[in-house]
C-alpha atoms as a PDB file:
ATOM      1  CA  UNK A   1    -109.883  91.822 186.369  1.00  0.00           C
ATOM      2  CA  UNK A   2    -107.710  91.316 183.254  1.00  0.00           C
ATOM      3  CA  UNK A   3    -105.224  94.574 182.336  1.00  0.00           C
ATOM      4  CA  UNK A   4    -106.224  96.585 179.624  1.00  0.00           C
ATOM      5  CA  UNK A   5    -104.784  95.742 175.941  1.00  0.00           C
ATOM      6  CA  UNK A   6    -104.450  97.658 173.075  1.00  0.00           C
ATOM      7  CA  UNK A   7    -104.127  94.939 170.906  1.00  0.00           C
ATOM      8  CA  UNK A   8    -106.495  91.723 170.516  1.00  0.00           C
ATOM      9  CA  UNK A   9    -105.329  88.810 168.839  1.00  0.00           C
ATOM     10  CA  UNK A  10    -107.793  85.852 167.754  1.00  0.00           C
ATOM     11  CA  UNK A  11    -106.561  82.768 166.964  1.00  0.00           C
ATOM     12  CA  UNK A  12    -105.265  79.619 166.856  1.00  0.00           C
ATOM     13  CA  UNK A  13    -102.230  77.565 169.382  1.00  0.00           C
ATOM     14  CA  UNK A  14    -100.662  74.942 167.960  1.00  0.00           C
ATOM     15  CA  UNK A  15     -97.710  72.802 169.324  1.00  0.00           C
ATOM     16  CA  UNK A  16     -95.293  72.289 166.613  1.00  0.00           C
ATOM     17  CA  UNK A  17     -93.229  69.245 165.579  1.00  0.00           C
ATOM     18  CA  UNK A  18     -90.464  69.802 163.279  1.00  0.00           C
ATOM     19  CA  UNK A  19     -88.184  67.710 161.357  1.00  0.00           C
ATOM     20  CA  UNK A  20     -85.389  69.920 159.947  1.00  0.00           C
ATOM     21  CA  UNK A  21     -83.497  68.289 156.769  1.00  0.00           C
ATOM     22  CA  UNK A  22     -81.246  68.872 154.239  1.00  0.00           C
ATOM     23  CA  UNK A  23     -84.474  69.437 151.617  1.00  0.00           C
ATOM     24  CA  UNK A  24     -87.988  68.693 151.457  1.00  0.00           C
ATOM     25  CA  UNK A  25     -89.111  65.321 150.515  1.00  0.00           C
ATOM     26  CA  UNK A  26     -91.255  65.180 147.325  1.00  0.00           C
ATOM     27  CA  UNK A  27     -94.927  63.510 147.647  1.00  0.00           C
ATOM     28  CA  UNK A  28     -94.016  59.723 148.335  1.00  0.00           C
ATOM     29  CA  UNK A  29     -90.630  60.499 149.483  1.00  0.00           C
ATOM     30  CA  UNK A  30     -89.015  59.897 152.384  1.00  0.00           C
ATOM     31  CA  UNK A  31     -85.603  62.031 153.161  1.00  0.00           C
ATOM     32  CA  UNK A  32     -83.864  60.828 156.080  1.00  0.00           C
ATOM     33  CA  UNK A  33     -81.427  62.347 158.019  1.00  0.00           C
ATOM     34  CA  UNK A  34     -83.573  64.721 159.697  1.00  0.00           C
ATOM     35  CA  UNK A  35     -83.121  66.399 163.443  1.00  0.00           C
ATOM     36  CA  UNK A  36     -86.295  66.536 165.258  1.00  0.00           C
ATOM     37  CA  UNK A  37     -87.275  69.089 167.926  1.00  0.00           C
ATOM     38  CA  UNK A  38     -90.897  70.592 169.411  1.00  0.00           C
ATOM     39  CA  UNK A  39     -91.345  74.104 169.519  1.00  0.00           C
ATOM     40  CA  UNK A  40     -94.149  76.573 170.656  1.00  0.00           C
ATOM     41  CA  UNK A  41     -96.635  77.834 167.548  1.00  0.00           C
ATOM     42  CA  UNK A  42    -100.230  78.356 165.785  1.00  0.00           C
ATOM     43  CA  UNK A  43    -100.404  81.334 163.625  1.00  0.00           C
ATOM     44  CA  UNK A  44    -102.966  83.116 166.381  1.00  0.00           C
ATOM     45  CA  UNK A  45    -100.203  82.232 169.376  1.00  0.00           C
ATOM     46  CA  UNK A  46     -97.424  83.626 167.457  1.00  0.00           C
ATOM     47  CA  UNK A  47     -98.808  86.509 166.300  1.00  0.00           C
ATOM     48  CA  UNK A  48    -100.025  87.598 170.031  1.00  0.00           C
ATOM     49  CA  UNK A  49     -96.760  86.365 171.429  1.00  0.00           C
ATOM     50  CA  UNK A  50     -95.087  88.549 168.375  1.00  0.00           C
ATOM     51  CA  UNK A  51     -97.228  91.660 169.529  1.00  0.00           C
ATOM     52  CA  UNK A  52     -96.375  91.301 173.160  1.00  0.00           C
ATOM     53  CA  UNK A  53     -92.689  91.350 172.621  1.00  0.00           C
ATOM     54  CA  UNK A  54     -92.878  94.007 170.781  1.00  0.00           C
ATOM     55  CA  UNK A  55     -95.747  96.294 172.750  1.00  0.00           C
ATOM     56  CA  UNK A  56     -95.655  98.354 175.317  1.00  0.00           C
ATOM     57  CA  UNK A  57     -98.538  97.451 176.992  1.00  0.00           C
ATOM     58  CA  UNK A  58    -100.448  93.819 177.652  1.00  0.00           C
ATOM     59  CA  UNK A  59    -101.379  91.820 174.598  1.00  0.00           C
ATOM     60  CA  UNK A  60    -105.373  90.122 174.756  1.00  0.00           C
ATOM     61  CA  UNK A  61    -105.481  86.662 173.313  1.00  0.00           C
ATOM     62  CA  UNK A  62    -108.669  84.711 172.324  1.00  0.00           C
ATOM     63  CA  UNK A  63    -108.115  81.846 171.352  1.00  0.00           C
ATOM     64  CA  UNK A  64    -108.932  78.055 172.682  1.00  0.00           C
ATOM     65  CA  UNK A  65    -106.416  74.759 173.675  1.00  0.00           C
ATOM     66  CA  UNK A  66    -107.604  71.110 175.502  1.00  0.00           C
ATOM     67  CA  UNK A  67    -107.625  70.148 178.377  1.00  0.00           C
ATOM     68  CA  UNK A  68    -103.821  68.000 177.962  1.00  0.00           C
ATOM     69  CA  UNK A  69    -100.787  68.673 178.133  1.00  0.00           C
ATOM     70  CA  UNK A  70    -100.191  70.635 175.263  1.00  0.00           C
ATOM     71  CA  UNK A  71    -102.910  72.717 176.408  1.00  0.00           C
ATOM     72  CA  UNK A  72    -101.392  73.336 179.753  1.00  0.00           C
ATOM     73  CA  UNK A  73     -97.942  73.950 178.462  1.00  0.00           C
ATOM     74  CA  UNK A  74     -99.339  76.937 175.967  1.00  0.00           C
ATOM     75  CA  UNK A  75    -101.044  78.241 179.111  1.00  0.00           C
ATOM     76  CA  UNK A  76     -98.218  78.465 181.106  1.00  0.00           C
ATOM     77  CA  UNK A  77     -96.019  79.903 178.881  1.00  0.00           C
ATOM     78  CA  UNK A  78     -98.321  82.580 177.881  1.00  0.00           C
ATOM     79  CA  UNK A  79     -98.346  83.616 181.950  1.00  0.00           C
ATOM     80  CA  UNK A  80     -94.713  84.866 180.695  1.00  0.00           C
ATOM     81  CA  UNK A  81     -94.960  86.230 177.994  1.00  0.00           C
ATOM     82  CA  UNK A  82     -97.667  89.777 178.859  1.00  0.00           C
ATOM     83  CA  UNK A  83    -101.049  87.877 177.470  1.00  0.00           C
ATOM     84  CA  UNK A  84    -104.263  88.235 178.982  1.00  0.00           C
ATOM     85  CA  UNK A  85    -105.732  84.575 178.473  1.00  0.00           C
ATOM     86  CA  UNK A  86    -108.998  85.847 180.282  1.00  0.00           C
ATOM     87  CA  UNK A  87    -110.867  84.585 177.172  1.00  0.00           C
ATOM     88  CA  UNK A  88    -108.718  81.443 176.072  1.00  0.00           C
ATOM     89  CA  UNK A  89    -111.152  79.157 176.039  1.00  0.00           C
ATOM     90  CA  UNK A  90    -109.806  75.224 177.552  1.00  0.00           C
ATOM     91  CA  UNK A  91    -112.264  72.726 175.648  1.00  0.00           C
ATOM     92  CA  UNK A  92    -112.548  69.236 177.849  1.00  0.00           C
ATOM     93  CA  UNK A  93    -113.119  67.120 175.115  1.00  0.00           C
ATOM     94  CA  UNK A  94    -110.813  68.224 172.299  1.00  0.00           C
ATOM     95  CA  UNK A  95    -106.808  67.789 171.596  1.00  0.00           C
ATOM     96  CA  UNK A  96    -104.881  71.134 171.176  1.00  0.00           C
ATOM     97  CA  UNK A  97    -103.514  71.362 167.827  1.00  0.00           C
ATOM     98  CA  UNK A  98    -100.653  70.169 166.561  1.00  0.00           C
ATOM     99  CA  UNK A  99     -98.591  71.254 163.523  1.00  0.00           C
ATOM    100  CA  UNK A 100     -96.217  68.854 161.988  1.00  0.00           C
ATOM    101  CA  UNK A 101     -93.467  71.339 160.458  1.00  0.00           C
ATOM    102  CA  UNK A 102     -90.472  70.116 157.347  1.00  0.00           C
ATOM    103  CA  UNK A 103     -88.167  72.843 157.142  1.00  0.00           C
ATOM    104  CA  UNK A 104     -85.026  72.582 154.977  1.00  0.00           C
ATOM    105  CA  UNK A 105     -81.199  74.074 154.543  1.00  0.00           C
ATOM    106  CA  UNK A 106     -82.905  76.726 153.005  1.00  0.00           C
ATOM    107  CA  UNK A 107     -85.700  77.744 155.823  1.00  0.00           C
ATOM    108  CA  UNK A 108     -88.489  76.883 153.267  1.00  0.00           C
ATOM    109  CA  UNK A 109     -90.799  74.509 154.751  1.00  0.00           C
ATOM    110  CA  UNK A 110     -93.922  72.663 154.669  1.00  0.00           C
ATOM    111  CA  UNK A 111     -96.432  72.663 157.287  1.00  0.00           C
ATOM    112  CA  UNK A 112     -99.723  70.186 157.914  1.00  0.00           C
ATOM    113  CA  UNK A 113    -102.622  71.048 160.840  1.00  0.00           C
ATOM    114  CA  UNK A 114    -104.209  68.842 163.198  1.00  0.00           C
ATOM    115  CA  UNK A 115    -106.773  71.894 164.655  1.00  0.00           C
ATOM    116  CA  UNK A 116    -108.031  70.405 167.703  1.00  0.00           C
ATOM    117  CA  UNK A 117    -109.828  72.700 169.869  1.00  0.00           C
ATOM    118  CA  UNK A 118    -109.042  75.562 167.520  1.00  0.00           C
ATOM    119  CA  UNK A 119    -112.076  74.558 165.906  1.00  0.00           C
ATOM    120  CA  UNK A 120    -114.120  74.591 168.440  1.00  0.00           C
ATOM    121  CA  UNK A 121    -113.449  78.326 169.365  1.00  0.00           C
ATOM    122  CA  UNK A 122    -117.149  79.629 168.334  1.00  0.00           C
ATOM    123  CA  UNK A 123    -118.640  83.463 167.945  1.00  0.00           C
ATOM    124  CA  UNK A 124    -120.087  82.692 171.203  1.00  0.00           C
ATOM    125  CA  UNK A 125    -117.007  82.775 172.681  1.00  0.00           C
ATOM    126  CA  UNK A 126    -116.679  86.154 170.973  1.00  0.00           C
ATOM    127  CA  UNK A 127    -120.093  87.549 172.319  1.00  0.00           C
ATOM    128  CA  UNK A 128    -119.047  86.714 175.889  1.00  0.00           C
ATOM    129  CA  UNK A 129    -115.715  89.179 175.659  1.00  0.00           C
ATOM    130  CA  UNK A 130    -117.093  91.663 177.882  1.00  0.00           C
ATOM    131  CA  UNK A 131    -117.757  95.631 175.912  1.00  0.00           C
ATOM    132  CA  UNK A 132    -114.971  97.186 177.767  1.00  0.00           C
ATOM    133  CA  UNK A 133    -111.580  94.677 176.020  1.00  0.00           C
ATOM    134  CA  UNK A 134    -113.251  96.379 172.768  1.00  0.00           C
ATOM    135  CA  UNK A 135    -113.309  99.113 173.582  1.00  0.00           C
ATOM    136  CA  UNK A 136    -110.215  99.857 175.553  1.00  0.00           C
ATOM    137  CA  UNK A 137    -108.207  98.455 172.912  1.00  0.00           C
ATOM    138  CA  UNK A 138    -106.915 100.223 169.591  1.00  0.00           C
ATOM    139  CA  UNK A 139    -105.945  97.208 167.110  1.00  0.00           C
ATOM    140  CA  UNK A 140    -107.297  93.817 166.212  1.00  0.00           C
ATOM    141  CA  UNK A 141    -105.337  91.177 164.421  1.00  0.00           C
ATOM    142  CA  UNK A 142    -106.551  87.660 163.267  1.00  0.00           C
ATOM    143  CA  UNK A 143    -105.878  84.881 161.395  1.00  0.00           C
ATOM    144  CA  UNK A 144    -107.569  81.801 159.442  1.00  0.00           C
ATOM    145  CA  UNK A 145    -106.972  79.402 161.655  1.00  0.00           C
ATOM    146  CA  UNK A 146    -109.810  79.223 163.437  1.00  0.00           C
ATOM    147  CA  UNK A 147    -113.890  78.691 162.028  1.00  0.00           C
ATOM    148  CA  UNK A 148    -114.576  81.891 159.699  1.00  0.00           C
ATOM    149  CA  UNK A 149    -117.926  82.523 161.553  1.00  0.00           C
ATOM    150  CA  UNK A 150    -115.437  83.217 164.681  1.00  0.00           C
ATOM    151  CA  UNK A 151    -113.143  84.788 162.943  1.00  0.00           C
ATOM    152  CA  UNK A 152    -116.020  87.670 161.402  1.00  0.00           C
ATOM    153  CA  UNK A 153    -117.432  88.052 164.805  1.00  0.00           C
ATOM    154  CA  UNK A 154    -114.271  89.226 166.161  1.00  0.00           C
ATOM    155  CA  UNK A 155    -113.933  91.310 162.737  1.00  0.00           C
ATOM    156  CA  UNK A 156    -117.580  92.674 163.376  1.00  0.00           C
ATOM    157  CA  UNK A 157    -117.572  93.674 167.302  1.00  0.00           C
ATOM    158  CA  UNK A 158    -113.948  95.353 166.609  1.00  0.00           C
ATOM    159  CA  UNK A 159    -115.267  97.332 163.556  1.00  0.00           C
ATOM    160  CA  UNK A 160    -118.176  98.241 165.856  1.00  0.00           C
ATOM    161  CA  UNK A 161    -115.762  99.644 168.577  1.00  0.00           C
ATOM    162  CA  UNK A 162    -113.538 101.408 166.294  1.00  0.00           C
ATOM    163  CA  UNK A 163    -110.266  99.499 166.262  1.00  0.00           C
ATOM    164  CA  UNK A 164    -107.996  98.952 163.419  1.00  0.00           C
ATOM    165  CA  UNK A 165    -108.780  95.803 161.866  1.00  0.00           C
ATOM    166  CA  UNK A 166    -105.699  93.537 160.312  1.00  0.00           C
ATOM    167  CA  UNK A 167    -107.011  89.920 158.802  1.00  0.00           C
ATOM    168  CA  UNK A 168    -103.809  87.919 157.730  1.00  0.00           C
ATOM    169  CA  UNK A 169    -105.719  85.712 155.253  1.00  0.00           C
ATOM    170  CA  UNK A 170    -103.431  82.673 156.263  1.00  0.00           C
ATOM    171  CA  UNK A 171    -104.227  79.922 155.277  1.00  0.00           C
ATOM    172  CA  UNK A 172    -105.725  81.787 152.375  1.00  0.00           C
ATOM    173  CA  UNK A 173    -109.263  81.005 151.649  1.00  0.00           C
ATOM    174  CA  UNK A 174    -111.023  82.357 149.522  1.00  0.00           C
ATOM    175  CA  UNK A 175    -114.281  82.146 151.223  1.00  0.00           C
ATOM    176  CA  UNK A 176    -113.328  84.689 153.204  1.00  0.00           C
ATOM    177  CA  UNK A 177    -114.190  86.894 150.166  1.00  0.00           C
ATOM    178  CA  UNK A 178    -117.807  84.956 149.661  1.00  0.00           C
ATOM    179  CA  UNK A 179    -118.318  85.478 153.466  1.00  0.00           C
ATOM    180  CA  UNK A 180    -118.554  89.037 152.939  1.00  0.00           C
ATOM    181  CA  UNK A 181    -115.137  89.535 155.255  1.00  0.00           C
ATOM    182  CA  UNK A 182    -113.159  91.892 153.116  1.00  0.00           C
ATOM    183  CA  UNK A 183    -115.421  95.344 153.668  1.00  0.00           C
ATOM    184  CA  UNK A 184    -114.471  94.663 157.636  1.00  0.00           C
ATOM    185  CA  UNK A 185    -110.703  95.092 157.195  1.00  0.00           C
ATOM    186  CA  UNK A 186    -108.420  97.822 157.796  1.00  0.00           C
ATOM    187  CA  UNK A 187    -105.502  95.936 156.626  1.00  0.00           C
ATOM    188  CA  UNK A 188    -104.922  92.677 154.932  1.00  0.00           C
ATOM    189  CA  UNK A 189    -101.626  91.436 154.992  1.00  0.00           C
ATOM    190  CA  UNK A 190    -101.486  88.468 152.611  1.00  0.00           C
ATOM    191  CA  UNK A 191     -98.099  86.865 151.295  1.00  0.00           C
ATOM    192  CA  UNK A 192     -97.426  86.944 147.937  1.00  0.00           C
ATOM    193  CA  UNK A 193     -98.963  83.516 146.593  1.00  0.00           C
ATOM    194  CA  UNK A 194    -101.883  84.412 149.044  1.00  0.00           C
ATOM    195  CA  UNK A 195    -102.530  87.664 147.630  1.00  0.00           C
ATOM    196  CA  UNK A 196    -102.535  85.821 143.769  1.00  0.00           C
ATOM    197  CA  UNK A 197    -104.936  83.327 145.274  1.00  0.00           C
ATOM    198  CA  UNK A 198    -107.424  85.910 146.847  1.00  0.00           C
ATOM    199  CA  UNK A 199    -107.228  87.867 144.308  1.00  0.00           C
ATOM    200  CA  UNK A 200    -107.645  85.364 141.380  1.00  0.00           C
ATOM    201  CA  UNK A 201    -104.365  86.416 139.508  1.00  0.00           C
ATOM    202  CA  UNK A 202    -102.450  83.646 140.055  1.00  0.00           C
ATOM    203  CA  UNK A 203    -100.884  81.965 137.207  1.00  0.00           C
ATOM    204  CA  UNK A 204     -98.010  79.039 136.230  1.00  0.00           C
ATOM    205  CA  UNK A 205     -96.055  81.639 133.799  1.00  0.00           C
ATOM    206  CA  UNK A 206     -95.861  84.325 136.656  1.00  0.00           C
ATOM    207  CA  UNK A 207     -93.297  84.782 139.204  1.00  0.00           C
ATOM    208  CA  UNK A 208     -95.804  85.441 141.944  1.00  0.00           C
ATOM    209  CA  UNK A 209     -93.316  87.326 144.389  1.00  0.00           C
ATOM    210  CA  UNK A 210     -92.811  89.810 141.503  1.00  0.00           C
ATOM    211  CA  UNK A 211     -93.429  93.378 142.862  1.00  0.00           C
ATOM    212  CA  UNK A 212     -95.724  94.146 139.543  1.00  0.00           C
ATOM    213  CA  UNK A 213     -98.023  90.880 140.713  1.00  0.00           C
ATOM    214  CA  UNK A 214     -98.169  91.718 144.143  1.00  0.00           C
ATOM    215  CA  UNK A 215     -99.660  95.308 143.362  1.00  0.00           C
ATOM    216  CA  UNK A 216    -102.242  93.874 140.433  1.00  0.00           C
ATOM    217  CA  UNK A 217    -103.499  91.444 142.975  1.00  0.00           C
ATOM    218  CA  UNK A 218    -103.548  94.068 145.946  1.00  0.00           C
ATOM    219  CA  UNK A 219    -105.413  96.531 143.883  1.00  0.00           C
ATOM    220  CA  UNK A 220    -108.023  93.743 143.081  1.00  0.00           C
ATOM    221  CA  UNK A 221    -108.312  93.088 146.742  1.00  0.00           C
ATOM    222  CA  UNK A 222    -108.676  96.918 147.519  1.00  0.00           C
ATOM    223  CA  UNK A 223    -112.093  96.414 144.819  1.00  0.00           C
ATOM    224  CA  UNK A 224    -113.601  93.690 146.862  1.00  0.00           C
ATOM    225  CA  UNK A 225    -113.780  95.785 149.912  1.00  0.00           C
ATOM    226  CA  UNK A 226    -110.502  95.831 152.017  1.00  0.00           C
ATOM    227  CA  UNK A 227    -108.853  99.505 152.946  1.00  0.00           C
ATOM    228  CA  UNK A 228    -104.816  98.664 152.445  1.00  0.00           C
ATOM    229  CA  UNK A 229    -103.052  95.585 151.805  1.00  0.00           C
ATOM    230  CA  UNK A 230     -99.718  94.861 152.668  1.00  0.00           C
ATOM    231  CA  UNK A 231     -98.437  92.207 150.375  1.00  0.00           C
ATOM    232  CA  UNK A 232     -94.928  90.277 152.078  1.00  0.00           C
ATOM    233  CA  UNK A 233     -92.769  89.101 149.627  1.00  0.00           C
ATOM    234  CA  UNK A 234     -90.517  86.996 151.743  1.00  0.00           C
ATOM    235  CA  UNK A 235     -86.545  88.413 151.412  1.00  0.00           C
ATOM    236  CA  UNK A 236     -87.730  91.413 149.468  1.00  0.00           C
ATOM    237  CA  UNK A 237     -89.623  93.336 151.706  1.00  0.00           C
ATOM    238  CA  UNK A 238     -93.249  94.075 151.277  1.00  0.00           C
ATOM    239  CA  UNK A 239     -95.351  96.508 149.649  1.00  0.00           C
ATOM    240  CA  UNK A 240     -97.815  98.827 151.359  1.00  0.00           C
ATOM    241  CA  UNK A 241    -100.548  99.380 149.443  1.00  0.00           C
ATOM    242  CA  UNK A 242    -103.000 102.410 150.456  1.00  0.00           C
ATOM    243  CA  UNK A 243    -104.227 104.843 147.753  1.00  0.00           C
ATOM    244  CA  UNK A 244    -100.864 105.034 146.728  1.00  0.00           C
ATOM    245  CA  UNK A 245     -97.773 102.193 146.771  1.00  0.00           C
ATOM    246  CA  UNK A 246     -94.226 101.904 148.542  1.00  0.00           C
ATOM    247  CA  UNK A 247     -92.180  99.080 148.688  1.00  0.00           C
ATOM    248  CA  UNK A 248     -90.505  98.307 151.562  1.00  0.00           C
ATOM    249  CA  UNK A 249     -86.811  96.374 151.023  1.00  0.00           C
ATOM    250  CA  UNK A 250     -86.048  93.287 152.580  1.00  0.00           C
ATOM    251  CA  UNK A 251     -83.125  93.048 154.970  1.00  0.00           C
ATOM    252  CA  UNK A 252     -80.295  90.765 154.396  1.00  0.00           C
ATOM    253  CA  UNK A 253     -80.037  88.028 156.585  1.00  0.00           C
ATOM    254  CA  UNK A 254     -79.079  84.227 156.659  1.00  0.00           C
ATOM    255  CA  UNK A 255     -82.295  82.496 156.380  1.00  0.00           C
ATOM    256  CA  UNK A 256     -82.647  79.276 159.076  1.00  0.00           C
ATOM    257  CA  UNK A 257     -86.458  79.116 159.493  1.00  0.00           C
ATOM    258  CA  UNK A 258     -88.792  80.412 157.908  1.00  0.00           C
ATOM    259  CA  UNK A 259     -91.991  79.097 159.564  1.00  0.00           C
ATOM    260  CA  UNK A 260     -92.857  82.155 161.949  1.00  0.00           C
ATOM    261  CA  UNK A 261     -91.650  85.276 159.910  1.00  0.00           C
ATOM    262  CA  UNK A 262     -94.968  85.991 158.560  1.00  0.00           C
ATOM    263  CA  UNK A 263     -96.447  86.355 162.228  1.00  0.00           C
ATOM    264  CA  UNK A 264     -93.528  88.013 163.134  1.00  0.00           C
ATOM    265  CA  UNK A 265     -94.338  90.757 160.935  1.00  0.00           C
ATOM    266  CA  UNK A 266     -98.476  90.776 161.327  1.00  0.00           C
ATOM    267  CA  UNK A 267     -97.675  91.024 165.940  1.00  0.00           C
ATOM    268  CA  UNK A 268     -95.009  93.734 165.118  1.00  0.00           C
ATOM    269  CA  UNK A 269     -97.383  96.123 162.552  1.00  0.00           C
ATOM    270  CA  UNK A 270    -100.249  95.583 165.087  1.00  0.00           C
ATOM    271  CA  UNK A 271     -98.029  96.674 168.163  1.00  0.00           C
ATOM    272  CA  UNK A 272     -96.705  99.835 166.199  1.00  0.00           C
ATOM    273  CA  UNK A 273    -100.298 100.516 164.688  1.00  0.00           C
ATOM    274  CA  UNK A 274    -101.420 100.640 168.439  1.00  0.00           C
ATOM    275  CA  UNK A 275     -98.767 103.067 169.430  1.00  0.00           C
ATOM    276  CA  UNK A 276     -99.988 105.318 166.287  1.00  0.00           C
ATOM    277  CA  UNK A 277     -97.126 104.948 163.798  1.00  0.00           C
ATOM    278  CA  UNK A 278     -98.559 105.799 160.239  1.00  0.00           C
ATOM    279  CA  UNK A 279     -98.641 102.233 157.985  1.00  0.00           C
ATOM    280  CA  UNK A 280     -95.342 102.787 156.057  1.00  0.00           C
ATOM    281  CA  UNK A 281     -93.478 103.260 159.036  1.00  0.00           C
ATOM    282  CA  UNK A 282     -95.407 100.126 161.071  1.00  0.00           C
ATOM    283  CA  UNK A 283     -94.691  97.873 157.701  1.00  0.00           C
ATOM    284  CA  UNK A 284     -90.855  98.912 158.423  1.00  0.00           C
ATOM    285  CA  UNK A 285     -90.622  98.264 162.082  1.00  0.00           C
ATOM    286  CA  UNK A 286     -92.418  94.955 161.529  1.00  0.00           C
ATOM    287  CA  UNK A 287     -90.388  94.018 158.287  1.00  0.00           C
ATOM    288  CA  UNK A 288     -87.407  94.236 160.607  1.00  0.00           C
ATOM    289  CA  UNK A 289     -89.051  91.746 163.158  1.00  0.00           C
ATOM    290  CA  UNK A 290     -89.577  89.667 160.117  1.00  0.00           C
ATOM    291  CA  UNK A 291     -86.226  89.887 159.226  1.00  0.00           C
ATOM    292  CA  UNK A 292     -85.032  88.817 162.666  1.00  0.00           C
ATOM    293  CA  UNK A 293     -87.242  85.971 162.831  1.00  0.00           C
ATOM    294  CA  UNK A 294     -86.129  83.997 160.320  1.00  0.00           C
ATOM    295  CA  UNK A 295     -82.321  83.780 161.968  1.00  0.00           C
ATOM    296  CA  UNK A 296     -83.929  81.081 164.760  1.00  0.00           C
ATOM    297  CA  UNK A 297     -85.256  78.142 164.432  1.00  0.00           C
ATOM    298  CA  UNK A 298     -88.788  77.217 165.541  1.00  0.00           C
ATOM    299  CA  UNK A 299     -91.892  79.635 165.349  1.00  0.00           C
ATOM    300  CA  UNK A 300     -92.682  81.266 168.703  1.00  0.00           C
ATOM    301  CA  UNK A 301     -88.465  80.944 170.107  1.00  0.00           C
ATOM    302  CA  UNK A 302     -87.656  82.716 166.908  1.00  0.00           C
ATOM    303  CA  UNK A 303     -89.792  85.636 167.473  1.00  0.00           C
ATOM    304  CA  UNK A 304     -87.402  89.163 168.362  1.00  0.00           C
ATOM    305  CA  UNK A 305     -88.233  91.451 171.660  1.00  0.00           C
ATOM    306  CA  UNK A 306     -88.942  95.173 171.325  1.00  0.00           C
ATOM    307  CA  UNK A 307     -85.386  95.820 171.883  1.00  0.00           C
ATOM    308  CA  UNK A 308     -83.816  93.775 169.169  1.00  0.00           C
ATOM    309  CA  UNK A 309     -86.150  95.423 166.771  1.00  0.00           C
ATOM    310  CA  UNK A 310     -85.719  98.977 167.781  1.00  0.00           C
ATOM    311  CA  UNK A 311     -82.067  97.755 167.696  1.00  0.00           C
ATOM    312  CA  UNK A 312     -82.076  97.348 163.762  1.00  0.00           C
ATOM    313  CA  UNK A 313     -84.070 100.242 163.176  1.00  0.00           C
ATOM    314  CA  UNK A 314     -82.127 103.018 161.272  1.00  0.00           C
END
């Protein structure tokens, strides 16, 4: 029988290939010079491995990989790192995913998916978690990474049990707003550009990770159904947005990677969320994790234990 969580993650595992270079190559470009190396990811694997290093108790992850050797490797790193894979699904017939990663000097980067068997993760899989993971647990986190149907089961069953619901709309779509997803969440935690997007403020004359931006499109997102939005805005912080606004400050750091920071900061809110901290003070604790994150290269290596956040925590 599987420990009981507090948190449940749904999502995707990806194995990531990265090419690190001095900048990003323009389309038709080739930039060479690069050093290669693989690294551990998928936005739904990072974000459970995130929450598990920085919980207290056992982190649930549904999710699905194939039968190869990606698949296997995922699995048996997960055995170490606190997840419950009960309910990550191994399709026979499918590749894991695969996410071929450019990162530059700077720690911006560019990212392109192969899903694999992330796609094949259905609500079924969903409907055969059994009652009790629901209900035993306290917060639910997922990403777009995975079919939307699967993703607003998981949405639906943890609304029905009571949890706090977190959707980080990434990659954003916005047929997650046609879909009717938006009245199901708690807390959406969209970057900047994703918020704009979402929200249908974006525009070429605006700077989209100003603070003024971030709040128009929150607000708009608040309309279309969602409770609070917490908008990152990369090395300025974020901003919590509830009935009222508070912007959280970045923390300085020297930038390496960037590729994990954002599930960094959605596995750290939903671990202090499940330990009761109000939102201000989880958006804090996580923007730290964040923060720490993007010191380390690749996504799930780079992502800081319980200790080193607690360690920067004023």
């Amino acid at each position: 029988m599987a420990a009981a969580s507090s948190i449940i993650v749904l999502g995707s595992t990806n194995t990531d290939l990265v090419v690190r270079g001095s900048r990003l190559p323009a389309p038709g470009e080739t930039v060479i010079g690069g050093e290669f190396y693989q690294a551990a990811g998928g936005k739904g694997a990072n974000q459970a491995v995130a929450a598990a290093r920085a919980a207290l108790t056992p982190v649930t992850f549904v999710g699905a990989v194939g039968d190869d050797s990606h698949g296997r490797e995922a699995l048996e790193r997960f055995r170490t790192e606190d997840l419950v894979c009960d309910y990550l699904k191994v399709v026979p017939d499918a590749a894991s995913g695969v996410a071929l990663i450019l990162v530059d000097e700077a720690g911006q980067n560019l990212i392109s998916v192969a899903s694999g068997a992330n796609a094949r993760l259905t609500p079924d899989d969903v409907a055969a978690i059994p009652n009790s993971v629901f209900t035993s647990a306290k917060v639910f986190l997922a990403c777009l990474e995975t079919p939307l149907d699967t993703v607003a089961a998981g949405l639906r069953r943890a609304r029905q049990a009571g949890l706090v619901t977190i959707l980080n709309p990434a990659p954003a779509s916005r047929e997650i707003i046609a879909a009717g997803l938006l009245p199901l969440v708690d807390i959406l935690t969209p970057n900047a550009g994703e918020a704009a997007l979402l929200a249908g403020t974006a525009s070429e004359a605006e700077d989209l990770d100003q603070e003024a931006n971030a709040l128009q499109a929150a607000r708009a997102l608040q309309a279309l159904g969602c409770r609070q939005v917490i908008v990152t805005l990369g090395a300025r912080g974020c901003l919590v947005v509830d009935a009222s606004e508070q912007h959280v400050a970045g923390r300085p750091v020297r930038a390496i990677d960037a590729t994990a920071a954002g599930d960094a900061f959605n596995g750290a809110l939903a671990a202090a969320l499940s330990e009761g901290r109000s939102l201000l003070e989880a958006a804090k604790w996580a923007n730290i994790a964040a923060a720490l994150s993007v010191t380390r290269r690749g996504a799930q290596p780079s992502l800081p234990t319980r200790a080193e956040i607690e360690g920067l925590t004023p």
